[in-house]
C-alpha atoms as a PDB file:
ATOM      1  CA  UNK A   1      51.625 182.176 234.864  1.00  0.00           C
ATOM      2  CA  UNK A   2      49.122 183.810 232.960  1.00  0.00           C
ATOM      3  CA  UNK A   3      48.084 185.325 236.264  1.00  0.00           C
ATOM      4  CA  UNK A   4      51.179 186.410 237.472  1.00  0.00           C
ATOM      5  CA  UNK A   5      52.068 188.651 234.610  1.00  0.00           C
ATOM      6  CA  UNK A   6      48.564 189.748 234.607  1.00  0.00           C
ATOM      7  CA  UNK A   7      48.657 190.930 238.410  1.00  0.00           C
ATOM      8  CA  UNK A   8      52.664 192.105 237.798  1.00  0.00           C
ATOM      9  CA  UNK A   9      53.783 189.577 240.640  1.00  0.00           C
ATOM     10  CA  UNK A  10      56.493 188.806 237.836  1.00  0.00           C
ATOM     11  CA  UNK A  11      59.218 190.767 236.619  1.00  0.00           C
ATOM     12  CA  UNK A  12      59.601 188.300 233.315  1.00  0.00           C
ATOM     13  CA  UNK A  13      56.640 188.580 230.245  1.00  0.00           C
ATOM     14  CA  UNK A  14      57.378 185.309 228.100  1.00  0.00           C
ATOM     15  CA  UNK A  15      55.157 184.229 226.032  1.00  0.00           C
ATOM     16  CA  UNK A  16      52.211 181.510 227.330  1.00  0.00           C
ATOM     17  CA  UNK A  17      51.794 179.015 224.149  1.00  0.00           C
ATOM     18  CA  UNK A  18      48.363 176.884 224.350  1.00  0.00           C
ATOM     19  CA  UNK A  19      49.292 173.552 222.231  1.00  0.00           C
ATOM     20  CA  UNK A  20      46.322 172.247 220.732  1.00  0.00           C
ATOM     21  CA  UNK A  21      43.808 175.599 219.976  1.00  0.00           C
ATOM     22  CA  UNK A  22      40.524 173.068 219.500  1.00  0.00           C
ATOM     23  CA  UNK A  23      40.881 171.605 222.791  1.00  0.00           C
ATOM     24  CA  UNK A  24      41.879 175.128 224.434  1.00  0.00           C
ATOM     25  CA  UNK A  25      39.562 177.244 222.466  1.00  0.00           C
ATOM     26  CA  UNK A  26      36.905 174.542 224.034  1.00  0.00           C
ATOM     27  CA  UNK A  27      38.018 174.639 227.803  1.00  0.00           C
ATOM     28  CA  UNK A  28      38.517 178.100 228.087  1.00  0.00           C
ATOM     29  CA  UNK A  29      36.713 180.950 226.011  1.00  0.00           C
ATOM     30  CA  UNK A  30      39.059 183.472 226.300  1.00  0.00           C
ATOM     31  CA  UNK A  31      36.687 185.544 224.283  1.00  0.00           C
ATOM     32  CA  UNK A  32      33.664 185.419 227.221  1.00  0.00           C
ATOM     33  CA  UNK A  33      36.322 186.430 229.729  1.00  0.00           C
ATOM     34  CA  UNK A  34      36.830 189.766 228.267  1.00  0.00           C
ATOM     35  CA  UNK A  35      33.289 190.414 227.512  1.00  0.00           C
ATOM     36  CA  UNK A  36      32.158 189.928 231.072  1.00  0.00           C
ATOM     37  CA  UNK A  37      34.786 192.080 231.316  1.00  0.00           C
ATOM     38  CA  UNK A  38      37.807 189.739 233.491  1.00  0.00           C
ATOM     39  CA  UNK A  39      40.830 189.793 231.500  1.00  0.00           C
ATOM     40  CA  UNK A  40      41.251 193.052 229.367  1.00  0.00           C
ATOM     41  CA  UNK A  41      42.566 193.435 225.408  1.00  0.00           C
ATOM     42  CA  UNK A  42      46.731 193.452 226.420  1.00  0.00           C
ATOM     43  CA  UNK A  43      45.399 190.452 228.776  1.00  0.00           C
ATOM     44  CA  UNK A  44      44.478 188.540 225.082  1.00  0.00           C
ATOM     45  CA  UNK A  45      47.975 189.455 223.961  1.00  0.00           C
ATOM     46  CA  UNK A  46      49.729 187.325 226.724  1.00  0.00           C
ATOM     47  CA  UNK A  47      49.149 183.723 225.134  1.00  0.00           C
ATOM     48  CA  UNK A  48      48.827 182.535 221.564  1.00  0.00           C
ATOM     49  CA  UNK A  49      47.500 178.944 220.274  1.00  0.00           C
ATOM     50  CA  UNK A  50      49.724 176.712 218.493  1.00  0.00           C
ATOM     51  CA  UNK A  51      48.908 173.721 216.894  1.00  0.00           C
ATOM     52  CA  UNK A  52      52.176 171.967 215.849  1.00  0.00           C
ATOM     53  CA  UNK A  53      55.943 171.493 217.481  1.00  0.00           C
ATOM     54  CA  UNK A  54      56.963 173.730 214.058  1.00  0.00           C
ATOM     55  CA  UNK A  55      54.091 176.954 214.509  1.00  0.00           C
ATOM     56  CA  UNK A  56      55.447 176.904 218.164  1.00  0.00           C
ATOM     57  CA  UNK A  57      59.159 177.314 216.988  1.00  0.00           C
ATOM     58  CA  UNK A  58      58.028 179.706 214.810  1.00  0.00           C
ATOM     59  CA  UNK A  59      56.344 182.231 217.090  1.00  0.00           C
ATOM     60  CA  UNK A  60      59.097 181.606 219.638  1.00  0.00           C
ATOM     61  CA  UNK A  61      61.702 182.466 216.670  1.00  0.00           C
ATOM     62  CA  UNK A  62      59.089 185.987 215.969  1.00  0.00           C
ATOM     63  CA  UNK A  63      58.822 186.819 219.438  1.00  0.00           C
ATOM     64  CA  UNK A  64      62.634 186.128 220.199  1.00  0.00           C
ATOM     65  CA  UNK A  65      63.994 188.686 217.428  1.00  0.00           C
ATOM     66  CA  UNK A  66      61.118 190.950 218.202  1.00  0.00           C
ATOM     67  CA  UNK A  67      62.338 191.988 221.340  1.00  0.00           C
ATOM     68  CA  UNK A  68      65.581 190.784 222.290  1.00  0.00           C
ATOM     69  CA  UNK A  69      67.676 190.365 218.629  1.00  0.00           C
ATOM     70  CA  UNK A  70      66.086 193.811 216.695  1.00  0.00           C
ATOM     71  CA  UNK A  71      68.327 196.886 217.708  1.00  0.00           C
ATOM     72  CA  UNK A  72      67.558 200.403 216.844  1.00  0.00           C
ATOM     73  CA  UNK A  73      70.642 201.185 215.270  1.00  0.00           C
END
């Protein structure tokens, strides 16, 4: 998915939550992907690490009234 909003092949942006940052943060180094220069900064912005069922309701909640529940009245 990550790749897909990347490239713009989808029309959706929905937030990419990595359960368990120790083991992702191990696997892939998100970090050493930007500095040899293969995903850019908004790239970073597309998934977050979560480490519990209640920090991944949480962000969900944030991102949720963020951008669909906030109106500019």
């Amino acid at each position: 998915m990550l790749t897909l909003i990347q490239t713009g092949k989808t029309k959706r942006h929905f937030p990419i939550l990595l359960y368990g940052s120790d083991f992702w943060r191990k696997v892939l180094d998100f970090n050493v992907f930007h500095e040899w220069g293969m995903i850019s900064d908004e790239d970073r912005d597309l998934y977050h690490h979560v480490d519990s069922v209640t920090e991944a309701r949480d962000h969900l909640i944030q991102i949720i009234t963020e951008k669909y529940l906030k109106h500019d009245d």
